[in-house]
PDB file of N, CA and C in Angstrom:
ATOM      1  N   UNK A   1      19.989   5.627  -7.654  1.00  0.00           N
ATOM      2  CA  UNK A   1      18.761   5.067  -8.214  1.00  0.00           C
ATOM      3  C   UNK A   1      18.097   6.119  -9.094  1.00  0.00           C
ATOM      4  N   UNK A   2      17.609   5.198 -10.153  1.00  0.00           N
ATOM      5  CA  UNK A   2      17.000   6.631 -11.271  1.00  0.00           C
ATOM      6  C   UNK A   2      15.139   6.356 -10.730  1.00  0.00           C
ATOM      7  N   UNK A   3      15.025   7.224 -11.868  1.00  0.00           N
ATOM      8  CA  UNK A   3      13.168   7.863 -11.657  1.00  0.00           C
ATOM      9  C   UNK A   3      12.846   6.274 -12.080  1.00  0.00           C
ATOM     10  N   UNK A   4      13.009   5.605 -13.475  1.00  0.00           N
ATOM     11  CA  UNK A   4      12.275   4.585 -13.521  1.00  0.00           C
ATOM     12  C   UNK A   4      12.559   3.168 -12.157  1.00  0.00           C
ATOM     13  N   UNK A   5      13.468   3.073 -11.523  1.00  0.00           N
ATOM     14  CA  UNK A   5      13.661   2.513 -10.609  1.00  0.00           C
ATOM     15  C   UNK A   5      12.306   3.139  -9.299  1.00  0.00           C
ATOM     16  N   UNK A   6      12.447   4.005  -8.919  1.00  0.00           N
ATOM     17  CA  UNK A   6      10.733   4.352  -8.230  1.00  0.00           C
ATOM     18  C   UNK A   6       9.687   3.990  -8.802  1.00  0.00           C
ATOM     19  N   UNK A   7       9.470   4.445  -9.905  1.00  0.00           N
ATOM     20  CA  UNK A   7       7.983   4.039 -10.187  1.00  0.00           C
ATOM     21  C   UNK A   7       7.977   2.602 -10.950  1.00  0.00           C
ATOM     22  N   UNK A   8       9.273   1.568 -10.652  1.00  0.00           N
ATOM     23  CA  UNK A   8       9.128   0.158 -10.202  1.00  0.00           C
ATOM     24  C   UNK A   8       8.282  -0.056  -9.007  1.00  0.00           C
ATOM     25  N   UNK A   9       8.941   0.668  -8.239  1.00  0.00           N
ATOM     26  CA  UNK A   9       8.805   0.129  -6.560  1.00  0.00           C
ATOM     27  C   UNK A   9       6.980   0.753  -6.406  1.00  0.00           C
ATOM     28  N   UNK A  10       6.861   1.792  -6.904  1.00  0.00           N
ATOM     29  CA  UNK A  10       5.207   2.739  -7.021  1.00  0.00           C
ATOM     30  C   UNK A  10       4.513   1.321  -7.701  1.00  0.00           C
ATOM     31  N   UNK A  11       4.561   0.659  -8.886  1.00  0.00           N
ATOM     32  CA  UNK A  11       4.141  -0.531  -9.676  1.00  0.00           C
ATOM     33  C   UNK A  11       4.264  -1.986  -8.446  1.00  0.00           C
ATOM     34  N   UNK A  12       5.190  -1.818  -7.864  1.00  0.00           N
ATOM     35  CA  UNK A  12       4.934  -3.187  -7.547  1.00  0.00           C
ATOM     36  C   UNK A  12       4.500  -2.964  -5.747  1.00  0.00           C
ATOM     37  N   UNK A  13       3.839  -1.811  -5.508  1.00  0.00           N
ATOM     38  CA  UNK A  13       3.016  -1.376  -4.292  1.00  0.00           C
ATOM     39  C   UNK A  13       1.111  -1.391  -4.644  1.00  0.00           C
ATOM     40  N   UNK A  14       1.306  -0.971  -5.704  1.00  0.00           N
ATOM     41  CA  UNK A  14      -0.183  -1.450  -6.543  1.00  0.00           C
ATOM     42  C   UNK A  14      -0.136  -2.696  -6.883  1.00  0.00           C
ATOM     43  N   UNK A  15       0.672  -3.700  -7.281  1.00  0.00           N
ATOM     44  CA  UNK A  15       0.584  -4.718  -7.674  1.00  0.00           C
ATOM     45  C   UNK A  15       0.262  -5.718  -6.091  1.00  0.00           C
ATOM     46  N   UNK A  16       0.952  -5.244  -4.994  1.00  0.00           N
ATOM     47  CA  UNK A  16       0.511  -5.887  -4.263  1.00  0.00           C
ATOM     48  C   UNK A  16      -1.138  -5.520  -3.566  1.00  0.00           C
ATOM     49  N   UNK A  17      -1.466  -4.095  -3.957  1.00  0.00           N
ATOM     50  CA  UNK A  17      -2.681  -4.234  -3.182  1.00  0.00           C
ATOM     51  C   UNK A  17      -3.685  -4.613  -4.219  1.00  0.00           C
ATOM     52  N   UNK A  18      -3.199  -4.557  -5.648  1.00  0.00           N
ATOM     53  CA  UNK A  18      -4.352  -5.399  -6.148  1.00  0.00           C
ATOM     54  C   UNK A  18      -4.518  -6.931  -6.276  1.00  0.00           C
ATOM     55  N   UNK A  19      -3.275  -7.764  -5.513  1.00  0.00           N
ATOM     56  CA  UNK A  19      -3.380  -8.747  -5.371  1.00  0.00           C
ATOM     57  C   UNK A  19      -4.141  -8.902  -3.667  1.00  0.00           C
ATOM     58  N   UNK A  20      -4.269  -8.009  -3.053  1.00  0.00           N
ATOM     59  CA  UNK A  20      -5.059  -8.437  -1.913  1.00  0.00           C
ATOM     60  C   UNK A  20      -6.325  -7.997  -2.126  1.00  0.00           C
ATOM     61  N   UNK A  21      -6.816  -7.252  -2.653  1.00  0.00           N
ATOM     62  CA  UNK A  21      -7.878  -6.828  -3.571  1.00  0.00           C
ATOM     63  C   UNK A  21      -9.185  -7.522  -3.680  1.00  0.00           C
ATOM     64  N   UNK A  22      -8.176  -8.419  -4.707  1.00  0.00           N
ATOM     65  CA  UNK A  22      -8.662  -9.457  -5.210  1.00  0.00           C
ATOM     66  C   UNK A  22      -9.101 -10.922  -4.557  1.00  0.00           C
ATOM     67  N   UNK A  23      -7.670 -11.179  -3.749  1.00  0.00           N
ATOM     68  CA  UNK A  23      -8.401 -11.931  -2.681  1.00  0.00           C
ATOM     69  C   UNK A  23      -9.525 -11.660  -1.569  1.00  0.00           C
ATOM     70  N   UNK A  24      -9.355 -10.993  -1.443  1.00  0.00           N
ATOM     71  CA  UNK A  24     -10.647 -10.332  -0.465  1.00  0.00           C
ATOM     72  C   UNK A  24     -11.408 -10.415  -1.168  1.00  0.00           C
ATOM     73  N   UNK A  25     -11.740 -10.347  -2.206  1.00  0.00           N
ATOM     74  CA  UNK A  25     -12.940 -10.433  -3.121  1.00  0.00           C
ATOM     75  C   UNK A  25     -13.757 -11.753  -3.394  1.00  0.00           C
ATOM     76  N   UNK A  26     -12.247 -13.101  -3.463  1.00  0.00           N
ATOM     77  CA  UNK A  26     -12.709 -14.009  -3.835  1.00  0.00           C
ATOM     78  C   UNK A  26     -13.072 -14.716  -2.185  1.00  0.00           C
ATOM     79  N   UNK A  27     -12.579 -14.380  -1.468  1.00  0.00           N
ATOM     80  CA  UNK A  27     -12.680 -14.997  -0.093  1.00  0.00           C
ATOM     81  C   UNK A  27     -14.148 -14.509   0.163  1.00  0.00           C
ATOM     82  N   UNK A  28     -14.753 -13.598   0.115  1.00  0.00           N
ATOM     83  CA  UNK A  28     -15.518 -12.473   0.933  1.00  0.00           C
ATOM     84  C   UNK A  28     -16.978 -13.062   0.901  1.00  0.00           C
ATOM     85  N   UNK A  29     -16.841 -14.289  -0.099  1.00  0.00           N
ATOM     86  CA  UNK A  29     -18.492 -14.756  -0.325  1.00  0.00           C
ATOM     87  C   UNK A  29     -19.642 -13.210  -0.480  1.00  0.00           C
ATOM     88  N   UNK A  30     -18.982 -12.215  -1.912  1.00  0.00           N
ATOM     89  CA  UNK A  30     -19.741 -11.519  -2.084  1.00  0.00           C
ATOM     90  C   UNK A  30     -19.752 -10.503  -0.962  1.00  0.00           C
ATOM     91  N   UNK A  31     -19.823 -10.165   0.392  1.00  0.00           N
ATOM     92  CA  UNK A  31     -20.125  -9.530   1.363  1.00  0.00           C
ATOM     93  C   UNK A  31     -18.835  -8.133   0.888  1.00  0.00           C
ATOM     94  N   UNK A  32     -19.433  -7.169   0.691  1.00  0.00           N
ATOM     95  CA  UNK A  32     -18.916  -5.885   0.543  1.00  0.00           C
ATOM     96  C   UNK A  32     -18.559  -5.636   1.553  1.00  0.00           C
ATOM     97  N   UNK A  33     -19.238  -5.359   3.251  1.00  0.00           N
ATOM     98  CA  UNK A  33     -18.222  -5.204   4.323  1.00  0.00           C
ATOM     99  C   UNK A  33     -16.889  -5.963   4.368  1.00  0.00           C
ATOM    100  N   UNK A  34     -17.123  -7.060   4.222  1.00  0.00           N
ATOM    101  CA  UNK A  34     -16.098  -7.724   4.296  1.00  0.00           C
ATOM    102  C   UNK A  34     -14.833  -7.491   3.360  1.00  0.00           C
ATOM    103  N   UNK A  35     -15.234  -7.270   2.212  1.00  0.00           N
ATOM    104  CA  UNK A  35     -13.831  -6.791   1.697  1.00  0.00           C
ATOM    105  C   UNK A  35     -13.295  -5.552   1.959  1.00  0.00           C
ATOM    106  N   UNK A  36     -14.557  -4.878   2.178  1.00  0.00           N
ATOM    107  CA  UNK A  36     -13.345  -3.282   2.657  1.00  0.00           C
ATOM    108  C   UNK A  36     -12.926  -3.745   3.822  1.00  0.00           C
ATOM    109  N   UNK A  37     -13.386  -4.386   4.982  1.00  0.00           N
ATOM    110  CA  UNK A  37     -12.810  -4.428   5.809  1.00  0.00           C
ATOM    111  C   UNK A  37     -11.146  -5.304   6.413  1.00  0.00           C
ATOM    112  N   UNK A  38     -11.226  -6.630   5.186  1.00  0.00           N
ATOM    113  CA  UNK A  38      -9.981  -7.215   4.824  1.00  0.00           C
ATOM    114  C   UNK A  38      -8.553  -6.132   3.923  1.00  0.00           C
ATOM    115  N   UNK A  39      -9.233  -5.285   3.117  1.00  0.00           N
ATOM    116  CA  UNK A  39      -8.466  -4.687   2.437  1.00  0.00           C
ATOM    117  C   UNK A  39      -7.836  -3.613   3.452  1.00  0.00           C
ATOM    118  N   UNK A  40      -8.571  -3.027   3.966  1.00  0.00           N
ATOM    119  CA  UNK A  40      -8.500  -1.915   4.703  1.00  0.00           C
ATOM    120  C   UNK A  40      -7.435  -2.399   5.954  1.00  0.00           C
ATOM    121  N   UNK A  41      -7.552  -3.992   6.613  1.00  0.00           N
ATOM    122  CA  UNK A  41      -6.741  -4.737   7.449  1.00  0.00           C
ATOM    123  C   UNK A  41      -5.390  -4.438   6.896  1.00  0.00           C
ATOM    124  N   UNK A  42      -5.063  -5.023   5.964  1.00  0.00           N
ATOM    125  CA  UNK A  42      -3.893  -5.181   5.279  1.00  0.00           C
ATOM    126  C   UNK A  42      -3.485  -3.699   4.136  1.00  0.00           C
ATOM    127  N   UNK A  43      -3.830  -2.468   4.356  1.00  0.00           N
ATOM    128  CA  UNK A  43      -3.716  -1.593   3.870  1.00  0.00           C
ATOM    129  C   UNK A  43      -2.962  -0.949   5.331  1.00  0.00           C
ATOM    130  N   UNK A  44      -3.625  -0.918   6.326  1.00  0.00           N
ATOM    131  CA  UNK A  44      -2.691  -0.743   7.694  1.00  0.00           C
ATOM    132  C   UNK A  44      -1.878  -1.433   7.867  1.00  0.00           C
ATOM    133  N   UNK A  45      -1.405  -2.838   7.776  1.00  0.00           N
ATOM    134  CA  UNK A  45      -0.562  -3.477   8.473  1.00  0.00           C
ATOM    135  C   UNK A  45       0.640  -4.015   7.717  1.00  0.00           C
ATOM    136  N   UNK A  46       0.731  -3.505   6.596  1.00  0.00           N
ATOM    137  CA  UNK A  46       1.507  -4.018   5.660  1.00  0.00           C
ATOM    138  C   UNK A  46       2.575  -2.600   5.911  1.00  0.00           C
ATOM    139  N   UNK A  47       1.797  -1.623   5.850  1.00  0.00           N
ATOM    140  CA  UNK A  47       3.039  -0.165   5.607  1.00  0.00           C
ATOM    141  C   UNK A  47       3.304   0.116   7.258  1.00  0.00           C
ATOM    142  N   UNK A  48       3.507  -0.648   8.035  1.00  0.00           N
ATOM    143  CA  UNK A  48       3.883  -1.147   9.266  1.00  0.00           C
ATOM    144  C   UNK A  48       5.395  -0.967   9.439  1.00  0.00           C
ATOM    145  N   UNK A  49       5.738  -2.223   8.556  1.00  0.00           N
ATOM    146  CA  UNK A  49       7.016  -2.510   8.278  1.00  0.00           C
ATOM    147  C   UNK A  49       7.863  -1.205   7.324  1.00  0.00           C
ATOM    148  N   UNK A  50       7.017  -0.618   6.319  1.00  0.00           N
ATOM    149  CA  UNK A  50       7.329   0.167   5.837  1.00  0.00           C
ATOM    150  C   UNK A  50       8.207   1.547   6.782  1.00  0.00           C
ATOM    151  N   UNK A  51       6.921   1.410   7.192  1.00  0.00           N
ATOM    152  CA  UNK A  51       7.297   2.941   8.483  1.00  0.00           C
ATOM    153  C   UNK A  51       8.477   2.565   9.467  1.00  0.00           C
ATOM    154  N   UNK A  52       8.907   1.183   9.552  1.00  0.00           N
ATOM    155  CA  UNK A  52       9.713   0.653  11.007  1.00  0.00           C
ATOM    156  C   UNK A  52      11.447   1.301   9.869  1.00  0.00           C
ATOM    157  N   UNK A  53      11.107   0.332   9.091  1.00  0.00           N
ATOM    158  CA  UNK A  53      12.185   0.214   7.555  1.00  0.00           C
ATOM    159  C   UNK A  53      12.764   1.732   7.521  1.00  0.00           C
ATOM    160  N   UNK A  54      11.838   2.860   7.016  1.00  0.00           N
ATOM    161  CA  UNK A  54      12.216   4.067   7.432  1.00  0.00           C
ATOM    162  C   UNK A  54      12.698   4.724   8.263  1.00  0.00           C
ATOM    163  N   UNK A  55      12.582   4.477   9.459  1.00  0.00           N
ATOM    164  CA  UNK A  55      13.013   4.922  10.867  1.00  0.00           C
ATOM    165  C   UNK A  55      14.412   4.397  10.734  1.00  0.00           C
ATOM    166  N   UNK A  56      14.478   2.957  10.528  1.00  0.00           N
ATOM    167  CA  UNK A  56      16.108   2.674  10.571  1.00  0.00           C
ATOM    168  C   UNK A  56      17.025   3.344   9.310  1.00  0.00           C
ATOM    169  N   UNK A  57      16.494   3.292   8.317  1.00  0.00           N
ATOM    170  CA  UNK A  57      16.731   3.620   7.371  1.00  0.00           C
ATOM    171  C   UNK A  57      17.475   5.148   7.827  1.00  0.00           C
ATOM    172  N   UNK A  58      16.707   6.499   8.346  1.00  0.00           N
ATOM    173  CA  UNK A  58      16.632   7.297   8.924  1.00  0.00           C
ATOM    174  C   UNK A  58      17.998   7.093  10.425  1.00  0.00           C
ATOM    175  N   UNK A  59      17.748   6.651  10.856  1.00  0.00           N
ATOM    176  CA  UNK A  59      18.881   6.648  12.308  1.00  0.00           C
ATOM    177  C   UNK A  59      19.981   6.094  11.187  1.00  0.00           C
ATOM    178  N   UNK A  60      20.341   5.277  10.048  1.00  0.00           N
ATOM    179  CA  UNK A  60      21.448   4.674   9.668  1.00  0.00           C
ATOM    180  C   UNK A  60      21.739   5.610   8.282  1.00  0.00           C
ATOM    181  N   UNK A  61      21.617   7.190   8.314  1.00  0.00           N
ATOM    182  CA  UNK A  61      21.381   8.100   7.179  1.00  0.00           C
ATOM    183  C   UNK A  61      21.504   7.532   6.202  1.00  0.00           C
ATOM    184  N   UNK A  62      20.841   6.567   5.576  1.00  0.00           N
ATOM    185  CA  UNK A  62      20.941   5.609   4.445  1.00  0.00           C
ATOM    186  C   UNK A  62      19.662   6.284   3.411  1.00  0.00           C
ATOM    187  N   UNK A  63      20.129   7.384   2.938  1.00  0.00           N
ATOM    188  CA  UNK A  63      18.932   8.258   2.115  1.00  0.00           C
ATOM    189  C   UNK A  63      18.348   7.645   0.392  1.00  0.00           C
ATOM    190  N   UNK A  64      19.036   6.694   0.100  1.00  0.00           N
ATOM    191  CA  UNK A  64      18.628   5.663  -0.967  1.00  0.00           C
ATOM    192  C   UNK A  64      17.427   4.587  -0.198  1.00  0.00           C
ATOM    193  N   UNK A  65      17.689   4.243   0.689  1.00  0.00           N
ATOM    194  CA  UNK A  65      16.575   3.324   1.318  1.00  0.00           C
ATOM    195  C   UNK A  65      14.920   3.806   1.785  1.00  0.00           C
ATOM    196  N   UNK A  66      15.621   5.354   2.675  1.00  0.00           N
ATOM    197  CA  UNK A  66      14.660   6.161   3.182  1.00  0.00           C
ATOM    198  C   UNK A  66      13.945   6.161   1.702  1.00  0.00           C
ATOM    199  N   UNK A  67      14.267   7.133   0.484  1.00  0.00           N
ATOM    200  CA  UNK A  67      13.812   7.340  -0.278  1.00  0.00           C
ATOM    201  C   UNK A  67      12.684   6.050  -0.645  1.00  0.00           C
ATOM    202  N   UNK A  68      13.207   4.772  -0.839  1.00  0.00           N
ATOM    203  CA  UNK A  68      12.571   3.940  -1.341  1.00  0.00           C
ATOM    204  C   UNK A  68      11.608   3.373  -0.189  1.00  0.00           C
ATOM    205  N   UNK A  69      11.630   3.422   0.930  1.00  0.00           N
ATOM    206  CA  UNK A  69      10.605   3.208   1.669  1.00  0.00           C
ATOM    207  C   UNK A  69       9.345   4.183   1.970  1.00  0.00           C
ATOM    208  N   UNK A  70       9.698   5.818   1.569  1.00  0.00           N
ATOM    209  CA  UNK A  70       8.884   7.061   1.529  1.00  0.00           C
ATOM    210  C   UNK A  70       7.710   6.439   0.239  1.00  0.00           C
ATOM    211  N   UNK A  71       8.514   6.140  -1.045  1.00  0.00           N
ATOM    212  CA  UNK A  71       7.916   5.768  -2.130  1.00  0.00           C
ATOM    213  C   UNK A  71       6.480   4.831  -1.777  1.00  0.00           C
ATOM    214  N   UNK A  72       6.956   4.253  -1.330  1.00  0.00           N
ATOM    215  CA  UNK A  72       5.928   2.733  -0.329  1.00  0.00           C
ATOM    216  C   UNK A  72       4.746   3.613   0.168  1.00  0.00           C
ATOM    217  N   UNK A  73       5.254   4.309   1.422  1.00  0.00           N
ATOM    218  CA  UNK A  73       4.315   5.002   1.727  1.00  0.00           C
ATOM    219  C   UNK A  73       3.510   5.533   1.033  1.00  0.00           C
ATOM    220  N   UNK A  74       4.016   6.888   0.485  1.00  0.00           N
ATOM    221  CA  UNK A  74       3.432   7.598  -0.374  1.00  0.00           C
ATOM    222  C   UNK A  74       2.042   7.001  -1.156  1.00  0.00           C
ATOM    223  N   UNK A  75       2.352   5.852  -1.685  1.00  0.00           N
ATOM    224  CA  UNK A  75       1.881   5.276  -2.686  1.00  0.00           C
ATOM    225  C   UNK A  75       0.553   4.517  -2.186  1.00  0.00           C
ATOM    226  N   UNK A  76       0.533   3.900  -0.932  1.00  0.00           N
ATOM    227  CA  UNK A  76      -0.009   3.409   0.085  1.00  0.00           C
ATOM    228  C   UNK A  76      -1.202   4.283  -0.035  1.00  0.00           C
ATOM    229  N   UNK A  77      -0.804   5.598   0.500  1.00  0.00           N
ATOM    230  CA  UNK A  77      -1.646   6.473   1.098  1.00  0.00           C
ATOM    231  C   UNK A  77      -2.579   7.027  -0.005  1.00  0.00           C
ATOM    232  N   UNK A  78      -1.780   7.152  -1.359  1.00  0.00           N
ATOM    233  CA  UNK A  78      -2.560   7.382  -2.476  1.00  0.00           C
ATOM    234  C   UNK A  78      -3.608   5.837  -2.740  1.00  0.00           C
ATOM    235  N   UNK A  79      -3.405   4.972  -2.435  1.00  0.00           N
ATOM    236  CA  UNK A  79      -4.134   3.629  -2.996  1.00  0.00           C
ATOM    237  C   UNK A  79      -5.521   3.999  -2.014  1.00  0.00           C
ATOM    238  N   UNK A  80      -4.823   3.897  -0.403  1.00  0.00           N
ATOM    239  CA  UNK A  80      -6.083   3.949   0.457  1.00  0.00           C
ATOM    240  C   UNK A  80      -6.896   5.125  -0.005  1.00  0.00           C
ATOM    241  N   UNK A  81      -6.708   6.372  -0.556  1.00  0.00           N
ATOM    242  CA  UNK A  81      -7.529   7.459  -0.969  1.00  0.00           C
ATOM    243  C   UNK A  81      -8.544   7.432  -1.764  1.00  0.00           C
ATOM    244  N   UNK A  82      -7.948   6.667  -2.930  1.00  0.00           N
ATOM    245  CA  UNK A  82      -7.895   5.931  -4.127  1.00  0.00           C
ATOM    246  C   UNK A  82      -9.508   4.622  -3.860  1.00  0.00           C
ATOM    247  N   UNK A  83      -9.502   4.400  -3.033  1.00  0.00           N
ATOM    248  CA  UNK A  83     -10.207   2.982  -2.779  1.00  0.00           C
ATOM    249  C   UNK A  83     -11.290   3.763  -1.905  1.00  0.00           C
ATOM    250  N   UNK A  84     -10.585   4.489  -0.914  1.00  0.00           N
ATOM    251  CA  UNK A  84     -12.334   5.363  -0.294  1.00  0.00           C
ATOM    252  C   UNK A  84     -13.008   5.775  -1.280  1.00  0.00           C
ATOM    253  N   UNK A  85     -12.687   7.128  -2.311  1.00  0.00           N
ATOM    254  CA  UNK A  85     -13.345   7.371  -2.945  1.00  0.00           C
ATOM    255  C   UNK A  85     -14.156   6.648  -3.793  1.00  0.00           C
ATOM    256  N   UNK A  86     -13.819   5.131  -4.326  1.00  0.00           N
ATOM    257  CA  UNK A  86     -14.508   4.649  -5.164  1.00  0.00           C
ATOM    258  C   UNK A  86     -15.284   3.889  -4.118  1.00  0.00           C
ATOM    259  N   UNK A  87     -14.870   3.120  -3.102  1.00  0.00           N
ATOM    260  CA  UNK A  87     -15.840   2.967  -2.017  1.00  0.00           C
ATOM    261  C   UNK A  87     -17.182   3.499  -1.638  1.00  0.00           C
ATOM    262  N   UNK A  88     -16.901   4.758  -1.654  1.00  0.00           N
ATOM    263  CA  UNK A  88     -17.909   5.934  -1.016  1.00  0.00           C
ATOM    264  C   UNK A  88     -18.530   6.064  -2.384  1.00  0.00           C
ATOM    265  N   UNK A  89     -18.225   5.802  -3.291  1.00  0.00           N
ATOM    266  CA  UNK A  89     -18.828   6.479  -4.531  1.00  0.00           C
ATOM    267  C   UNK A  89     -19.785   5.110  -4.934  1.00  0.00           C
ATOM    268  N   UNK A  90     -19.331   3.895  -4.669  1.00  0.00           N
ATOM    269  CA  UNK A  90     -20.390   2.951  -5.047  1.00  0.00           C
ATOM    270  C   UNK A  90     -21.538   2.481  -4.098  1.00  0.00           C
ATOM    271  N   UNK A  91     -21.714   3.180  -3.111  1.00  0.00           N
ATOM    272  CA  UNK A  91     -22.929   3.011  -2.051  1.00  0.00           C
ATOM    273  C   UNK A  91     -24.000   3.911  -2.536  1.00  0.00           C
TER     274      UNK A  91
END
């Protein structure tokens, strides 16, 4: 797998949290707790699977998969960072 093949998988890890984002937004009837707290739901429970994916990935030395499930993470962890700060910054 090449570099632009990752920062597919980096693109379509943002693409999904700005599609939950957004729903939380439109669901939330306005209420700001409520969307951090939907986003923040599914910011944990989604890289769930991620982390399980890795582990097997890991016991089955399958280092193309690992790689692409690290990516997930990674990216995850930069979004949630990413979203406190502007969080914390708009109160």
């Amino acid at each position: 797998m090449d570099e632009a093949t990752f920062e597919k998988i980096k693109a379509n890890v943002y693409d999904i949290f700005r599609t939950i984002l957004s729903v939380a937004v439109k669901t939330s009837k306005n209420d700001p707790e409520e969307i951090r707290q939907a986003f923040a739901l599914k910011a944990k429970q989604i890289p769930l699977n991620w982390s399980i994916s890795y582990e097997k990935a890991k016991q089955n030395d399958d280092a193309v998969k690992m790689k692409i499930e690290q990516i997930k993470l990674d990216t995850i962890h930069e979004i949630k960072e990413a979203f406190a700060q502007i969080w914390e910054g708009e109160k």
